[in-house]
N, C-alpha and C. Protein backbone atom coordinates (compact mmCIF):
# COMPACT_ATOMS: atom_id res chain seq x y z
N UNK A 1 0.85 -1.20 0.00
CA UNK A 1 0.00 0.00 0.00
C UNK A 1 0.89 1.25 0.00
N UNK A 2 0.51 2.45 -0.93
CA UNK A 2 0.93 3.37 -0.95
C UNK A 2 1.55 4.36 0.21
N UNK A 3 2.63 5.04 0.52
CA UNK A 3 2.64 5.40 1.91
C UNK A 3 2.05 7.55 1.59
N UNK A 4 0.46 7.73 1.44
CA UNK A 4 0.44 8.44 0.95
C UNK A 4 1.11 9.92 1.78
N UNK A 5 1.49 9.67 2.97
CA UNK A 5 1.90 10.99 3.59
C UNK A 5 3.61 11.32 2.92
N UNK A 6 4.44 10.36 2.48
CA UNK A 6 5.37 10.51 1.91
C UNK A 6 4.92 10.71 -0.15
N UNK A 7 4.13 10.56 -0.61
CA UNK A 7 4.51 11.09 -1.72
C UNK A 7 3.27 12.03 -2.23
N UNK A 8 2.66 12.94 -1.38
CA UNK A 8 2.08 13.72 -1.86
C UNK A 8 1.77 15.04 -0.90
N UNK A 9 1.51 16.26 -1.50
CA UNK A 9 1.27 17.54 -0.23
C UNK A 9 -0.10 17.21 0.31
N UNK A 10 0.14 17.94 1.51
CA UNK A 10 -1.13 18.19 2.55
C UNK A 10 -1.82 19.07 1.65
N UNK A 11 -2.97 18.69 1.35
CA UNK A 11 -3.89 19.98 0.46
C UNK A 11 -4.49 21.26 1.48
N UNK A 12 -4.34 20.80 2.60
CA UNK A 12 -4.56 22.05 3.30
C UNK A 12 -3.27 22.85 3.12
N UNK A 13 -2.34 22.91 2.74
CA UNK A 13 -0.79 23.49 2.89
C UNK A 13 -0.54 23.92 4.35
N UNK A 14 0.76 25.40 3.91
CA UNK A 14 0.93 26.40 5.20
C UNK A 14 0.87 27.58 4.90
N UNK A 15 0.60 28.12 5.54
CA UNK A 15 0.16 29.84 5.50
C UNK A 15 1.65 30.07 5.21
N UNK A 16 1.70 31.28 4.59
CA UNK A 16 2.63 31.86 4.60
C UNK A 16 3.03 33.31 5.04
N UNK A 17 3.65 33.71 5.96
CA UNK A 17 3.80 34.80 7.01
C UNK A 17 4.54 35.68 6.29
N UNK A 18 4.22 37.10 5.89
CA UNK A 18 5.02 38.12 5.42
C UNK A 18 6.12 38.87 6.87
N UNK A 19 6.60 38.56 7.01
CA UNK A 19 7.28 39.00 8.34
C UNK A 19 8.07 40.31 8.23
N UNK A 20 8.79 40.00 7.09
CA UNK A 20 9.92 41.71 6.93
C UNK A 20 9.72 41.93 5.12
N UNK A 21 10.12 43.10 5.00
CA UNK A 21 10.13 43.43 3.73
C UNK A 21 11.06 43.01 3.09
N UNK A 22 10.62 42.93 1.30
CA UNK A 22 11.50 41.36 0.81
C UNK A 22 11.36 40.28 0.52
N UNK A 23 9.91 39.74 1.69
CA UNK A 23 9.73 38.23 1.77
C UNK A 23 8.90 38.21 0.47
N UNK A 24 8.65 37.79 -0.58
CA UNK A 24 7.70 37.09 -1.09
C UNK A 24 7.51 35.47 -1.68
N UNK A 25 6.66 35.58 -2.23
CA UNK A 25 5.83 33.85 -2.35
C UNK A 25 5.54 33.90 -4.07
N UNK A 26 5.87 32.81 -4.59
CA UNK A 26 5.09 32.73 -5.81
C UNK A 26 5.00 31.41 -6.07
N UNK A 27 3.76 30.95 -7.16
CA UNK A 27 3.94 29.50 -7.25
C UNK A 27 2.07 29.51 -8.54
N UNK A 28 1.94 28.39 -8.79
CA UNK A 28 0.96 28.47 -9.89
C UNK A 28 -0.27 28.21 -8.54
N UNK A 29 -1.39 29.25 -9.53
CA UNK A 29 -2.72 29.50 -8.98
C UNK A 29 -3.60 28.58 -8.92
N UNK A 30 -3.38 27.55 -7.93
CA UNK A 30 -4.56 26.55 -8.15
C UNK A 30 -5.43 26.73 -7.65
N UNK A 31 -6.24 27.48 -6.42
CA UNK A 31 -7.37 27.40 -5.95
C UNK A 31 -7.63 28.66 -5.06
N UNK A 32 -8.90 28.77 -4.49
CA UNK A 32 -9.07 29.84 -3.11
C UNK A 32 -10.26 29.50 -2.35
N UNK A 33 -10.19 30.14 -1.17
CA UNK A 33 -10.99 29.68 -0.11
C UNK A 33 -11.76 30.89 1.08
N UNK A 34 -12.40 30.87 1.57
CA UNK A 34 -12.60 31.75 2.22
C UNK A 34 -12.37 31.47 3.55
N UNK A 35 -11.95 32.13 4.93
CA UNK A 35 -11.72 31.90 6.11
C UNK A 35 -12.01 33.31 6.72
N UNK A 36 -11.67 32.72 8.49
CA UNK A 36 -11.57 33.65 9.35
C UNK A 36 -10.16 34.02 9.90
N UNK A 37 -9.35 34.91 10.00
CA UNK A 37 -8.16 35.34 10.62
C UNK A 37 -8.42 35.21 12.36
N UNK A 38 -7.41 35.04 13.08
CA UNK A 38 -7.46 34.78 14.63
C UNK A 38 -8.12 36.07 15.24
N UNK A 39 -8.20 37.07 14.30
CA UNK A 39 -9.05 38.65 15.15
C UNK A 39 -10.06 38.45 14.49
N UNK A 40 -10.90 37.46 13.60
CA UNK A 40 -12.54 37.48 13.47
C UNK A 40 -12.37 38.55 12.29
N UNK A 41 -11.59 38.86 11.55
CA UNK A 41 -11.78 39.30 10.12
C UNK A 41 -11.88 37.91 9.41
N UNK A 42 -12.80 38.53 8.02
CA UNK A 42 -13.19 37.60 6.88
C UNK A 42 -11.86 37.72 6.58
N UNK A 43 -11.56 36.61 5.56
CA UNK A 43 -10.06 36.50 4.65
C UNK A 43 -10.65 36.24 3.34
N UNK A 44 -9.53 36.14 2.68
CA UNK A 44 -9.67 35.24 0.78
C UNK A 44 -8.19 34.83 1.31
N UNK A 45 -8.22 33.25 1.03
CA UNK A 45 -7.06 32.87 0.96
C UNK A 45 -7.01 32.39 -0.65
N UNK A 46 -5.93 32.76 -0.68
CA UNK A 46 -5.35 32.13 -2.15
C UNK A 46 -4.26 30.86 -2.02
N UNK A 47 -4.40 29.64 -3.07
CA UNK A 47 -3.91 28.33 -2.97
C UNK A 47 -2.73 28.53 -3.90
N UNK A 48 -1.35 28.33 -3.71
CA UNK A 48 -0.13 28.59 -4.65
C UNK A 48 0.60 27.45 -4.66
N UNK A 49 0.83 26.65 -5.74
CA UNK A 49 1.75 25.24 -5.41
C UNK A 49 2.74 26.15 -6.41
N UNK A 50 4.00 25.86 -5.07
CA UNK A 50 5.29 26.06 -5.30
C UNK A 50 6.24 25.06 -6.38
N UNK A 51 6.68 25.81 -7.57
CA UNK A 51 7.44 25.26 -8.43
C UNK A 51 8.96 24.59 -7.83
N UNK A 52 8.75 23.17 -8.38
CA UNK A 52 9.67 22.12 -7.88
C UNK A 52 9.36 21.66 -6.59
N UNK A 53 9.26 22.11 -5.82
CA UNK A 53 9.11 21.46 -4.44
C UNK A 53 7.54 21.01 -4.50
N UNK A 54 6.55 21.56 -4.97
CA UNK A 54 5.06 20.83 -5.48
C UNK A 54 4.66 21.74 -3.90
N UNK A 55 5.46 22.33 -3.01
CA UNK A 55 4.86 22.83 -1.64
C UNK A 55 3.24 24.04 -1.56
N UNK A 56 2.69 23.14 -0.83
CA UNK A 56 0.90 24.43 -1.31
C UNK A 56 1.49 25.39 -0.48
N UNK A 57 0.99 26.75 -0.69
CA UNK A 57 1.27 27.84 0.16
C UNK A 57 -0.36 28.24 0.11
N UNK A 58 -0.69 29.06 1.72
CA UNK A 58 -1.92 29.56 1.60
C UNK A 58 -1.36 30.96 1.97
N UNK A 59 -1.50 31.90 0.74
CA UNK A 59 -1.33 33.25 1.53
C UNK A 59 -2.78 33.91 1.72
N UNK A 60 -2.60 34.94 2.52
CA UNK A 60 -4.65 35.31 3.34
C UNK A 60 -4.53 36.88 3.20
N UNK A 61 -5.53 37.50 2.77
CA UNK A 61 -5.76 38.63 2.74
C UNK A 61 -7.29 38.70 3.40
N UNK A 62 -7.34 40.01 4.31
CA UNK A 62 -8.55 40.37 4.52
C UNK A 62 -9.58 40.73 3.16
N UNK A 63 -10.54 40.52 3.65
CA UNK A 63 -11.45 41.10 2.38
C UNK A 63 -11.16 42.26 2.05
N UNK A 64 -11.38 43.01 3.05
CA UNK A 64 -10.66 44.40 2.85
C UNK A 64 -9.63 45.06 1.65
N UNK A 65 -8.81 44.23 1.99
CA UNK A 65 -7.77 44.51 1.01
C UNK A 65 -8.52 44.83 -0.55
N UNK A 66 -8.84 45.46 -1.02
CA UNK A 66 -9.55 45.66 -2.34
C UNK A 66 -9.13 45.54 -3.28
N UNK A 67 -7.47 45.99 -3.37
CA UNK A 67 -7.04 46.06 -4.01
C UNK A 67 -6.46 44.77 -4.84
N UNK A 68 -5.78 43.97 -3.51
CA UNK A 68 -5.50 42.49 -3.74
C UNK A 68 -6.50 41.85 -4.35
N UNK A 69 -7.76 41.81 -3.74
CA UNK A 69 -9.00 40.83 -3.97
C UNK A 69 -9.34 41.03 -5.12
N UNK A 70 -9.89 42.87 -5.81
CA UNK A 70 -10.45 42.87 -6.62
C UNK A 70 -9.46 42.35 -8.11
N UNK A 71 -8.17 42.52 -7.91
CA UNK A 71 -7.55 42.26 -9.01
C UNK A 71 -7.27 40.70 -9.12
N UNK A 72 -7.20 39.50 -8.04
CA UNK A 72 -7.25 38.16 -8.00
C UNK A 72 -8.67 37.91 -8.80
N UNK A 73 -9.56 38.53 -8.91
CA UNK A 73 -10.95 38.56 -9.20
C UNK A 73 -10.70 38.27 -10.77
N UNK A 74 -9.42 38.82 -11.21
CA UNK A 74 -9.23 38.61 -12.83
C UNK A 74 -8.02 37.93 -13.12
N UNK A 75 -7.62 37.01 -12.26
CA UNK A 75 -5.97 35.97 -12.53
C UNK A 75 -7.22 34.80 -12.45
N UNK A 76 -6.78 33.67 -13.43
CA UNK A 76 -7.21 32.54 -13.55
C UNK A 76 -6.65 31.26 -12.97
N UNK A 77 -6.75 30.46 -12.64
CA UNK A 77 -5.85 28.74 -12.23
C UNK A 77 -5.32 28.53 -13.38
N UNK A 78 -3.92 28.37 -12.84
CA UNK A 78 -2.77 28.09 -13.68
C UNK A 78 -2.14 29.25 -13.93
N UNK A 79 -2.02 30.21 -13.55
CA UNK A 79 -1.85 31.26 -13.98
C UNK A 79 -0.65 31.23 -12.82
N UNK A 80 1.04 31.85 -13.19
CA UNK A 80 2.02 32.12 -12.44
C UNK A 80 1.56 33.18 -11.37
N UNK A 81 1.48 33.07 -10.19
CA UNK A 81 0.98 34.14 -9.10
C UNK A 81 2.05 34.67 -8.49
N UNK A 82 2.32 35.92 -7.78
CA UNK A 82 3.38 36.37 -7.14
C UNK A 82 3.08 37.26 -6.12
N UNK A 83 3.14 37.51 -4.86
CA UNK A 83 2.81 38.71 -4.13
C UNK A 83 4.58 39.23 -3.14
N UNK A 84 4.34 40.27 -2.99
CA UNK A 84 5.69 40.49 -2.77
C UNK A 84 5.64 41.60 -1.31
N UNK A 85 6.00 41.32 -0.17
CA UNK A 85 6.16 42.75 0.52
C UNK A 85 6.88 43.45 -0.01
N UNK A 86 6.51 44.54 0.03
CA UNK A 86 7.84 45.32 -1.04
C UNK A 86 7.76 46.90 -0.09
N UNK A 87 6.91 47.24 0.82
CA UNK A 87 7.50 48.30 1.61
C UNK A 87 6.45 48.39 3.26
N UNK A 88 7.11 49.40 3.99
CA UNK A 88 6.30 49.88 4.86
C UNK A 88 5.58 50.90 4.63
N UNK A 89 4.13 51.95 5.31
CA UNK A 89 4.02 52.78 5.27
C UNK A 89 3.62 53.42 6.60
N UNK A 90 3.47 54.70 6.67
CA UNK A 90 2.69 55.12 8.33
C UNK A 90 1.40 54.72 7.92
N UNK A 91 1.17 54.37 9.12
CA UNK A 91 -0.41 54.13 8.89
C UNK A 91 -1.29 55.42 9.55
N UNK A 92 -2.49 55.33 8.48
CA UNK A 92 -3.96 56.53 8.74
C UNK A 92 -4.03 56.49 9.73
N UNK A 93 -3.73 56.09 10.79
CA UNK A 93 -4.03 56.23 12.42
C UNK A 93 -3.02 56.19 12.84
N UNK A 94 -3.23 57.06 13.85
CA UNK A 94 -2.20 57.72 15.15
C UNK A 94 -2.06 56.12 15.93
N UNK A 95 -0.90 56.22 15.63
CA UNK A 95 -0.69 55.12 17.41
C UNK A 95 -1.09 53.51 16.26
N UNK A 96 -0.65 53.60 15.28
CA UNK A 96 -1.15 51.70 14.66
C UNK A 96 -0.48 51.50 14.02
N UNK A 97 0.32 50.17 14.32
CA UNK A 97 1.57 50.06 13.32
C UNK A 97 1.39 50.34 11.75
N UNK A 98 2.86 50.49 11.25
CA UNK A 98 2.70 50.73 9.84
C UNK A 98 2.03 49.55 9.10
N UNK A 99 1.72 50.06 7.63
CA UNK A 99 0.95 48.97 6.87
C UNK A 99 1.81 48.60 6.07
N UNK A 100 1.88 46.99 6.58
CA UNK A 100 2.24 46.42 5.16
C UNK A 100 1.64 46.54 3.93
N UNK A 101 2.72 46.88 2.54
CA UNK A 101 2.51 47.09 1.02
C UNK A 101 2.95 45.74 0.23
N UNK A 102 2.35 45.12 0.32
CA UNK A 102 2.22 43.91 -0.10
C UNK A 102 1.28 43.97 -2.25
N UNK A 103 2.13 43.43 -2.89
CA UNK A 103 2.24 43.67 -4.47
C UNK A 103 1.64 42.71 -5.19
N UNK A 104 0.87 42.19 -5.76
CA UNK A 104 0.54 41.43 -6.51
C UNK A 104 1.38 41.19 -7.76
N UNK A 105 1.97 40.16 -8.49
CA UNK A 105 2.70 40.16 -9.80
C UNK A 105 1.92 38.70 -10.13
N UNK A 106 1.75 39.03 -11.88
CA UNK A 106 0.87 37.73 -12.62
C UNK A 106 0.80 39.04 -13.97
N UNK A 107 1.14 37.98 -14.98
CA UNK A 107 0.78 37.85 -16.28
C UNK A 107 -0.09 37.00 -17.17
N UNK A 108 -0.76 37.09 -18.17
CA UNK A 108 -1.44 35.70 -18.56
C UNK A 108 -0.97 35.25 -19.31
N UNK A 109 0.35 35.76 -19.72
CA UNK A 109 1.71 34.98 -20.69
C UNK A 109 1.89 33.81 -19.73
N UNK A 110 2.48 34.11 -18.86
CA UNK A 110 2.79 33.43 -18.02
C UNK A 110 1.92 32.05 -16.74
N UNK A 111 1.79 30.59 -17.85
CA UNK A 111 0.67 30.15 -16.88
C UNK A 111 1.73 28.78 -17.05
N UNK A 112 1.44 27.56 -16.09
CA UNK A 112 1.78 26.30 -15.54
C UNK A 112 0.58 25.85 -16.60
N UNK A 113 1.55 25.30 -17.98
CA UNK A 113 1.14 24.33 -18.59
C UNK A 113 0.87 22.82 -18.76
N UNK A 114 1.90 22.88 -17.66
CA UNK A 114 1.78 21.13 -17.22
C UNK A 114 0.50 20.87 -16.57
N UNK A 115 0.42 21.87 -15.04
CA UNK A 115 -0.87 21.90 -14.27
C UNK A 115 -2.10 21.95 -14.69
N UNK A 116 -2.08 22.46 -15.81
CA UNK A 116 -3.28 22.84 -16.45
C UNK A 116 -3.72 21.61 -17.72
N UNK A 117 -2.70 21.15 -18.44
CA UNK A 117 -2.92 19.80 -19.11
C UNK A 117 -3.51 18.85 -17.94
N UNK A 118 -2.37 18.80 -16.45
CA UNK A 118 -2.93 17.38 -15.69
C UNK A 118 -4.70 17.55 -15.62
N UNK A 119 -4.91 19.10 -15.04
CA UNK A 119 -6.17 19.38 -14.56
C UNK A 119 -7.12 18.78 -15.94
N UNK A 120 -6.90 19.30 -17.09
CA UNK A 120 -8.15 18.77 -18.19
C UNK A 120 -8.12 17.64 -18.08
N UNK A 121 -6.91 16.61 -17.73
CA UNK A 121 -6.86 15.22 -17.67
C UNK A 121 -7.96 14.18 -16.84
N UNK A 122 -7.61 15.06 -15.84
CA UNK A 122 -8.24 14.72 -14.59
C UNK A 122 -10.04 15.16 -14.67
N UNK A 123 -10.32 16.64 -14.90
CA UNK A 123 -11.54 16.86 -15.58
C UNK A 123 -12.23 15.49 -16.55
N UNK A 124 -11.67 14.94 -17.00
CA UNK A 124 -12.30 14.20 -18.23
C UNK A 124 -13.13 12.89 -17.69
N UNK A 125 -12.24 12.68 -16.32
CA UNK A 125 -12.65 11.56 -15.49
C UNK A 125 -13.51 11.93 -14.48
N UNK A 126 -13.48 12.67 -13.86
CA UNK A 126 -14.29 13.17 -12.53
C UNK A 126 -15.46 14.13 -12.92
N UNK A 127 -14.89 14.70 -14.29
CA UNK A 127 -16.21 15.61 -14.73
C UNK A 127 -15.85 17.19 -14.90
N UNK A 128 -16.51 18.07 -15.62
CA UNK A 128 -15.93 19.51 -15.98
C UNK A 128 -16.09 20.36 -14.60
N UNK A 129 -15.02 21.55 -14.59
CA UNK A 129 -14.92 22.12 -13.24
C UNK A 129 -16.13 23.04 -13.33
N UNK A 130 -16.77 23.63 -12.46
CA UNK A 130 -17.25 25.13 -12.66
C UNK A 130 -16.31 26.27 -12.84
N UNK A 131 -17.14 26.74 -13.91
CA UNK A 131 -16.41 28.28 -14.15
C UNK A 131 -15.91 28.71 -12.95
N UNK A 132 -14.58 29.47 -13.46
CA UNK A 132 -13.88 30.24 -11.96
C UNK A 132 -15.52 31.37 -11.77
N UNK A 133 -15.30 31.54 -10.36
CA UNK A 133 -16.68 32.67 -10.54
C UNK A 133 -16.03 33.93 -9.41
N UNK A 134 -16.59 34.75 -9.17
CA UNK A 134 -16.57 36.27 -8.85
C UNK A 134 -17.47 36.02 -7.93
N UNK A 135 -18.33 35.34 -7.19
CA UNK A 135 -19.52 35.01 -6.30
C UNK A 135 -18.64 34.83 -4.90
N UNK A 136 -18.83 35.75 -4.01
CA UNK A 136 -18.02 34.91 -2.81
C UNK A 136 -18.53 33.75 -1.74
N UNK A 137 -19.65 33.36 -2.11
CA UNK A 137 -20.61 32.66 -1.41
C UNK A 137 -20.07 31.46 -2.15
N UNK A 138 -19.42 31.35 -3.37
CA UNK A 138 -19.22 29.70 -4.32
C UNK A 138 -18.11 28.89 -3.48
N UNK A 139 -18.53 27.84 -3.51
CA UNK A 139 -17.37 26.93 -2.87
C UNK A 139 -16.16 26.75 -3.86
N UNK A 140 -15.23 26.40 -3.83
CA UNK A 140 -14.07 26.59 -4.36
C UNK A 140 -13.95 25.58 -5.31
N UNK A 141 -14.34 25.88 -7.00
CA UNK A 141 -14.34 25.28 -8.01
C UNK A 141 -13.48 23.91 -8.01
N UNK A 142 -12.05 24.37 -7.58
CA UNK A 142 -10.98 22.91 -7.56
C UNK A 142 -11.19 22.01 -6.73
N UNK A 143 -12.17 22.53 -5.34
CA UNK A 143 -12.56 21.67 -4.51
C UNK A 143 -13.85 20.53 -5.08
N UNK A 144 -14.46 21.22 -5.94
CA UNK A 144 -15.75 20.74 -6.94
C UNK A 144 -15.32 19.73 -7.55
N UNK A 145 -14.34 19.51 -7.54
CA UNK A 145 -13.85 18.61 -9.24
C UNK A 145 -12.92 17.81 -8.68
N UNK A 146 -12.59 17.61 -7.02
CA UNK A 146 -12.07 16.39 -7.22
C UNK A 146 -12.63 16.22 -5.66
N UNK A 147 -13.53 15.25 -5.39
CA UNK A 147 -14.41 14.83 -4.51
C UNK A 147 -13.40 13.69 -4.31
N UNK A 148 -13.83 13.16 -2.40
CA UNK A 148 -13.44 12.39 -1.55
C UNK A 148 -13.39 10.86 -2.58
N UNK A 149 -12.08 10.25 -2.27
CA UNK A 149 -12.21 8.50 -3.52
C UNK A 149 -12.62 7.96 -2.25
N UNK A 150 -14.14 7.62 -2.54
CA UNK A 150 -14.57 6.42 -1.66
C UNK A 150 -13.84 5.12 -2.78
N UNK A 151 -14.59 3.59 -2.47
CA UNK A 151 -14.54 2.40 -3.79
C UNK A 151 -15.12 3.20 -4.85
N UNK A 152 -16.25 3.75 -4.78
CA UNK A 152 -17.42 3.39 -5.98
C UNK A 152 -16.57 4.82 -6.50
N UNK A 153 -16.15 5.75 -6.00
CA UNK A 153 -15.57 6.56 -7.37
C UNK A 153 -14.30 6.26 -7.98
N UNK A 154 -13.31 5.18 -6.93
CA UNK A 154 -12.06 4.52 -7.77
C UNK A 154 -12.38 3.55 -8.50
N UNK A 155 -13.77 2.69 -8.46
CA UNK A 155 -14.14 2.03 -9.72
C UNK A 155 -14.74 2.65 -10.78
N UNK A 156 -15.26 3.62 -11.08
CA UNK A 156 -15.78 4.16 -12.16
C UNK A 156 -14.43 4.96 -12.53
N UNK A 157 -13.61 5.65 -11.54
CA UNK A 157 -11.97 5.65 -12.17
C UNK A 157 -11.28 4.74 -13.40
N UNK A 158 -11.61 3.36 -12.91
CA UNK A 158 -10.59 2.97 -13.00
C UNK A 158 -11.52 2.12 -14.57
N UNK A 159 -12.75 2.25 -14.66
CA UNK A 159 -13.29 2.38 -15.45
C UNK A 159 -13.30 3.12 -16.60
N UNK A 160 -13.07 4.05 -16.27
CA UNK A 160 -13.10 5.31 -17.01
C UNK A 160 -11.53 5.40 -17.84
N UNK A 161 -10.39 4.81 -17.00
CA UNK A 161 -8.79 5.15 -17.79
C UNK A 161 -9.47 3.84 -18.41
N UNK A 162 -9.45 2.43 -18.46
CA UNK A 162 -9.89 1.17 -19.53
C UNK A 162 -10.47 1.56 -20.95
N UNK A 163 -11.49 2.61 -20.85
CA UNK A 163 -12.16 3.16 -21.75
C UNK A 163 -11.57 3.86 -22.29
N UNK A 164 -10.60 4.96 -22.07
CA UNK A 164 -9.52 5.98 -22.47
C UNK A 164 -9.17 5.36 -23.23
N UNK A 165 -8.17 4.01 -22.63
CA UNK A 165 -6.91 3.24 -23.27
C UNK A 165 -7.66 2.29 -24.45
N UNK A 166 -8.81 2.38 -24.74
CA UNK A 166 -9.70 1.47 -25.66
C UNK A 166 -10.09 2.73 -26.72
N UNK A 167 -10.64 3.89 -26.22
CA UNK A 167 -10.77 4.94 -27.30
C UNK A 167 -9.38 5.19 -27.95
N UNK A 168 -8.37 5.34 -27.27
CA UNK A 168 -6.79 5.44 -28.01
C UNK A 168 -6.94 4.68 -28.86
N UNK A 169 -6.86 3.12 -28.91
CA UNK A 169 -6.69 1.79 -29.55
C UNK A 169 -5.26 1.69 -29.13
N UNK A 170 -5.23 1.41 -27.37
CA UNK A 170 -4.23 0.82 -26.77
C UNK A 170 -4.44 -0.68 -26.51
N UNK A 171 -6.13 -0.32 -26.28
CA UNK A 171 -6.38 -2.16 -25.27
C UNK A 171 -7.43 -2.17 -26.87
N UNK A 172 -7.44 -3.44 -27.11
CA UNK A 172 -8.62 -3.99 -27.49
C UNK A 172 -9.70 -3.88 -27.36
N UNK A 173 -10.97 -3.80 -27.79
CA UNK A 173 -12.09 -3.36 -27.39
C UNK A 173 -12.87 -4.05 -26.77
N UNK A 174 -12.24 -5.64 -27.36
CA UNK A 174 -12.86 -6.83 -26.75
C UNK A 174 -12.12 -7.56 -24.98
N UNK A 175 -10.74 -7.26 -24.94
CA UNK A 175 -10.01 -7.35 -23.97
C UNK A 175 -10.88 -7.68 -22.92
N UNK A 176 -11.09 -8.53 -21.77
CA UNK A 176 -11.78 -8.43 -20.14
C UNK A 176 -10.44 -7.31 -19.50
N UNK A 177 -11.44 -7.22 -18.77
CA UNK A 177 -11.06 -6.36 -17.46
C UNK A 177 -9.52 -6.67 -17.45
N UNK A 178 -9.02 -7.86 -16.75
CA UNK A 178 -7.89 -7.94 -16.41
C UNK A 178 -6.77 -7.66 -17.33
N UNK A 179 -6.99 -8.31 -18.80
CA UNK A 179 -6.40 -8.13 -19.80
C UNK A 179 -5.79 -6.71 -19.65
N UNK A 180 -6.99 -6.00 -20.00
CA UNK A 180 -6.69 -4.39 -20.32
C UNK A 180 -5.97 -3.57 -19.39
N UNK A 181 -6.27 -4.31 -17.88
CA UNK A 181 -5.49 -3.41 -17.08
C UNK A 181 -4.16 -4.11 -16.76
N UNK A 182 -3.66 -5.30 -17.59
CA UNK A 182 -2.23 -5.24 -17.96
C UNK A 182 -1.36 -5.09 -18.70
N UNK A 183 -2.15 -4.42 -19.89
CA UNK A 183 -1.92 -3.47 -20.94
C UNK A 183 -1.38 -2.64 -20.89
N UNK A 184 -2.54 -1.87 -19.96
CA UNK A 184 -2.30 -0.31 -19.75
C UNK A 184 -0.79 -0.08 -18.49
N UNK A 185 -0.71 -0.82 -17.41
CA UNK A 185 0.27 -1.12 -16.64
C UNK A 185 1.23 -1.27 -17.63
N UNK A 186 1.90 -2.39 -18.56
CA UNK A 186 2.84 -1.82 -19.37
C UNK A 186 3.04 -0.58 -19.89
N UNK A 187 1.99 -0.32 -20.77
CA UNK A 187 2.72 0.63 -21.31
C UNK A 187 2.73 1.84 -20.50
N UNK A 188 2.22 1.89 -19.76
CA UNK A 188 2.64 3.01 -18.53
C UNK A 188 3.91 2.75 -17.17
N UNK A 189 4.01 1.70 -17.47
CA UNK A 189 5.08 1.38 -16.51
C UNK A 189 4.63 1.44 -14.79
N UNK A 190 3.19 1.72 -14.97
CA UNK A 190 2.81 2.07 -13.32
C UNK A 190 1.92 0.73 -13.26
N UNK A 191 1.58 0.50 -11.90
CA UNK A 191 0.21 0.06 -10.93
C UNK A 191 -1.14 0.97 -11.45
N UNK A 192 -2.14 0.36 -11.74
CA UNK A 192 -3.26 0.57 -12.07
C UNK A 192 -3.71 1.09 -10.61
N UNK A 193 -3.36 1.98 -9.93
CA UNK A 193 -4.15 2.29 -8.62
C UNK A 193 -4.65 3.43 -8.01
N UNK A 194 -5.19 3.87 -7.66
CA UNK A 194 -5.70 5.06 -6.85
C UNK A 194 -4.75 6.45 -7.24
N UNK A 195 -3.37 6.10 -6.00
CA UNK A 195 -2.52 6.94 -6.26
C UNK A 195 -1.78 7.10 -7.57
N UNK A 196 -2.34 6.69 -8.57
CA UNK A 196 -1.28 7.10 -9.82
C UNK A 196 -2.27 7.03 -10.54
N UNK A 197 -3.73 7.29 -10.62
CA UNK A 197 -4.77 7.36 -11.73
C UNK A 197 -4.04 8.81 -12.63
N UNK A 198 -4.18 10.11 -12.03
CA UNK A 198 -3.40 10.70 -12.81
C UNK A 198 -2.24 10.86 -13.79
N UNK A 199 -1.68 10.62 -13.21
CA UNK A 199 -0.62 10.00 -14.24
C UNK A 199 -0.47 9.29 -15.45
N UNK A 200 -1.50 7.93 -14.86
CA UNK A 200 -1.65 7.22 -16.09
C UNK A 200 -2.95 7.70 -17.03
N UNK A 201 -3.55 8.61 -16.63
CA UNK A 201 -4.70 9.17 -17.66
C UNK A 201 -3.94 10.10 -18.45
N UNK A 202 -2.61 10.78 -17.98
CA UNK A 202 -2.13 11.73 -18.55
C UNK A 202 -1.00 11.40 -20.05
N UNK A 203 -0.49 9.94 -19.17
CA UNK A 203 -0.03 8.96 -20.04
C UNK A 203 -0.62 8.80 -21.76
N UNK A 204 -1.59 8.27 -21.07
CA UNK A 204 -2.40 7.35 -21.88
C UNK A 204 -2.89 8.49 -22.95
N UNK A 205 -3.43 9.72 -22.42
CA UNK A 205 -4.03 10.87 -23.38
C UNK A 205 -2.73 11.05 -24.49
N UNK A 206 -1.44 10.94 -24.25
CA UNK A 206 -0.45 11.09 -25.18
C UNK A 206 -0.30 9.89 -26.25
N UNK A 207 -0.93 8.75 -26.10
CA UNK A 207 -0.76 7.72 -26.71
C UNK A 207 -1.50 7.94 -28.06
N UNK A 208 -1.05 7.39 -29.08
CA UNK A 208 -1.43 7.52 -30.62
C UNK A 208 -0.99 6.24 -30.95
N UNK A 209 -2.29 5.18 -31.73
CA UNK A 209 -1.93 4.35 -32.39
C UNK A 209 -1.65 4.00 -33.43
């Protein structure tokens, strides 16, 4: 059995703390969420998986922040994200520490093409995401599109790559079950299982007969 705490991130990640000016975070835009901060402000957290290390970062802005929010309102998933402390200021009130100036950076040149191939991959099996939306009441689209694997959704999984590898004209059409899923195990070089359905759907979508 898979040892899944060694080969995959915590999808909750870790926050990430702007502490001094300088610090910033970047990584591709996979998701967002809404929360509460420890003083009972609303937040928008934004979901960032860090290039190479695969590490989630959650950075949190109050709603408040308008500026942050309203412009995340127009960066898409997959899209390279960046926020940067980049100064202090006095703050509008007497007697309250200065405000952090915290920067947004994103282009739409600039998006995680891999992430975004796995994601349609994965879409094809579990089903299409909802539109990113502007609604703050919507539950978090990426959370939509890949629901808890009880059995009955790793068998219609595992259903679903057989059929892939049969629309390619990898497996036979006539093949049983077992046949096909030692087909597809060759030519993917993996275990037909849970933890590597991705992969091998991503596989298999490259295959041409």
């Amino acid at each position: 059995m898979v040892d899944i705490f060694s080969v995959a991130s915590a999808q909750m990640g870790e926050f990430f703390a702007f502490k001094k000016v300088g610090d910033k975070v970047q990584g591709t835009y996979t998701d967002f969420r809404f929360g509460v901060d420890g003083f009972g402000n609303d937040q928008v957290i934004y979901i960032l998986k860090e290039e190479g290390t695969g590490k989630i970062w959650n950075v949190a802005f109050k709603k408040t922040a308008t500026i942050i929010v309203d412009r995340m309102k127009g960066i898409r998933f997959g899209q390279i994200v960046g926020f940067s402390y980049d100064e202090d200021r006095p703050n509008k009130i007497a007697g309250r520490h200065p405000a952090k100036i915290i920067r947004l950076f994103a282009d739409p040149q600039y998006v995680d093409t891999d992430w975004l191939e796995k994601r349609r991959e994965v879409e094809k099996v579990y089903g299409n995401v909802a539109n990113d939306t502007e609604e703050e009441e919507a539950v978090s689209p990426m959370a939509q599109s890949m629901p808890e694997v009880d059995e009955t959704t790793e068998d219609k999984t595992k259903e679903a790559i057989i059929k892939l590898a049969i629309t390619k004209g990898l497996v036979p059409a006539a093949s049983s079950v077992s046949d096909a899923i030692l087909i597809i195990e060759s030519f993917t070089g993996m275990k037909l299982t849970p933890e590597k359905y991705t992969e091998i759907i991503v596989k298999l979508s490259s295959f041409s007969s």
